[in-house]
Each structure stands twice: as C-alpha cells, then as structure tokens.
Protein backbone atom coordinates (compact mmCIF):
# COMPACT_ATOMS: atom_id res chain seq x y z
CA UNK A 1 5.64 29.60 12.51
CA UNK A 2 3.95 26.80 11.58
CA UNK A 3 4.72 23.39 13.33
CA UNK A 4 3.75 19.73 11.74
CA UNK A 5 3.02 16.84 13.90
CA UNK A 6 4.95 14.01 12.30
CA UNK A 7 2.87 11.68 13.97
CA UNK A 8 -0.18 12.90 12.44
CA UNK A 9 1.28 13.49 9.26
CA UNK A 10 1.98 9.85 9.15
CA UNK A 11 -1.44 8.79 10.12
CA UNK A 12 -2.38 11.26 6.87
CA UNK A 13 -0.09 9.34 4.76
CA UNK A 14 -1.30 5.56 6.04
CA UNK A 15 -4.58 6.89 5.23
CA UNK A 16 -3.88 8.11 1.74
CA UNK A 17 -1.72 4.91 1.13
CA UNK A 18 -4.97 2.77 1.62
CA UNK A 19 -7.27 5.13 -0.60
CA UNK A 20 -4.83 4.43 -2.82
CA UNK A 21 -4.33 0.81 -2.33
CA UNK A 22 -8.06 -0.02 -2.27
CA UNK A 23 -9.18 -0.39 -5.71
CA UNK A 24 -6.39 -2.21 -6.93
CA UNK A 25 -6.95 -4.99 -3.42
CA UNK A 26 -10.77 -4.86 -5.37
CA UNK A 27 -9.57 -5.76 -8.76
CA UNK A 28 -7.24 -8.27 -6.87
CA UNK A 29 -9.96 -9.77 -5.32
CA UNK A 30 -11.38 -10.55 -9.01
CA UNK A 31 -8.73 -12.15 -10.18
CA UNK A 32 -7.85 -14.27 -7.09
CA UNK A 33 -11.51 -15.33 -7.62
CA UNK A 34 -11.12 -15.92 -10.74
CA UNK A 35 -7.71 -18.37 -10.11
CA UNK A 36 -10.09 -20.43 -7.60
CA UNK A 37 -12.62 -21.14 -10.28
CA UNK A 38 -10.19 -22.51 -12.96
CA UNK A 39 -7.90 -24.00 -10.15
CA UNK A 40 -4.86 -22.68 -10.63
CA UNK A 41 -3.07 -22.40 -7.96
CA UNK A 42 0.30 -20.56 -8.50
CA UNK A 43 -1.82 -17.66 -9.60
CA UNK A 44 -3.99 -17.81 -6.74
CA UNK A 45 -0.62 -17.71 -4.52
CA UNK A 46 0.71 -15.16 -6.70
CA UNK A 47 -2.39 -12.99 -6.34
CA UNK A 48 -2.45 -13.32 -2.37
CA UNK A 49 1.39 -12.58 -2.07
CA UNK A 50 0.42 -9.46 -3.82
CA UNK A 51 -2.73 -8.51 -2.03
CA UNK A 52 -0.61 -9.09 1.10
CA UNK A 53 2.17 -6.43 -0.05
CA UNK A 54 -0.85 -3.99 -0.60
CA UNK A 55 -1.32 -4.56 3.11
CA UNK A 56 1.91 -4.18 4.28
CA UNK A 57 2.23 -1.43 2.47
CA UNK A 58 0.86 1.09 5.71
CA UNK A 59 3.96 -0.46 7.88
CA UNK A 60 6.56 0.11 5.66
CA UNK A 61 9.80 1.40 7.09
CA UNK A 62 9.78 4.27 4.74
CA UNK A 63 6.92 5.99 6.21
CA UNK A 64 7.19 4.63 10.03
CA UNK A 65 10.67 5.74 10.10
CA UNK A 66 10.51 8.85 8.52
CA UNK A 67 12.13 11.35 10.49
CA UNK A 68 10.63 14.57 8.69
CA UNK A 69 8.26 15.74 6.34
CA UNK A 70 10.27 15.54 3.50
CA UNK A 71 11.36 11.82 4.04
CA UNK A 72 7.48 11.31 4.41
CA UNK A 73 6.81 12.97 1.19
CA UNK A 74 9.15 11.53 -0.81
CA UNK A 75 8.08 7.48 0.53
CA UNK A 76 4.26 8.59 -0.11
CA UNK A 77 5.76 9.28 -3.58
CA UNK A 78 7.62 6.26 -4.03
CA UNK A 79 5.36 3.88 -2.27
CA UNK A 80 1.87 5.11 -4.65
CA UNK A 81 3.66 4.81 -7.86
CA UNK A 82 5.01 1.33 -6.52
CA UNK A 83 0.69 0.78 -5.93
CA UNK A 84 0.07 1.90 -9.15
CA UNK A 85 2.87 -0.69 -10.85
C-alpha cells in the first residue's frame, strides 16, 4: 500500500503554485514599472495589490488546510486557473 505524506504533498503543491505564479509576478513587474514612469498611481496600487495576491497565494487556506489528497488536488486546480485569470 502506498502511503502519501500530506505534508510533503503540500510542500509539492506550494512549489508548483510558485512555478506557476512566477511569470505572471514578471510580467507584473513590467507593468507596475511601467505605471511609475507615466505616474499613475491607482494602477501602480492596483498592480501591487495583485502581485501581493500572487504571493499569498502559497498560504492559502485551501491548500494549508487540506485534509487529504483530494482536497489538495482539487485547490491546486482551482488556485492555477485563478493564476492564470
């Protein structure tokens, strides 16, 4: 029988959830910079609330509190499309 270490699993997921997350923090980065050059500011606090969502995104209560691997499957599902969005 095979046995999965949740905690691992979830350290897998965090992992994969900032693969994920990195590019679009990149292309984030871009446009943030690009706010601070043409000074607008509501974009540039836009852009950072989004960045810091992106961050968050390893902490979420979906994957620390998943109780199995299914749970855990189904946030890593939810939570990369909501990266992709």
């Amino acid at each position: 029988m095979i046995t999965i270490n949740l905690t691992k699993a979830k350290n897998i997921a965090k992992d994969n959830l900032r693969t994920k997350r990195a590019p679009v923090l990149a292309s984030l980065d871009v446009a943030f910079m690009r706010a601070v050059e043409s000074g607008n500011t509501s974009l540039q606090t836009a852009i950072a609330e989004q960045k810091q969502e992106l961050r968050d995104i390893t902490s979420h209560t979906s994957i620390t509190g998943a109780s199995n691997v299914d749970s855990l499957k189904t946030a890593m599902t939810t939570l990369i499309e909501q990266i992709k969005s």
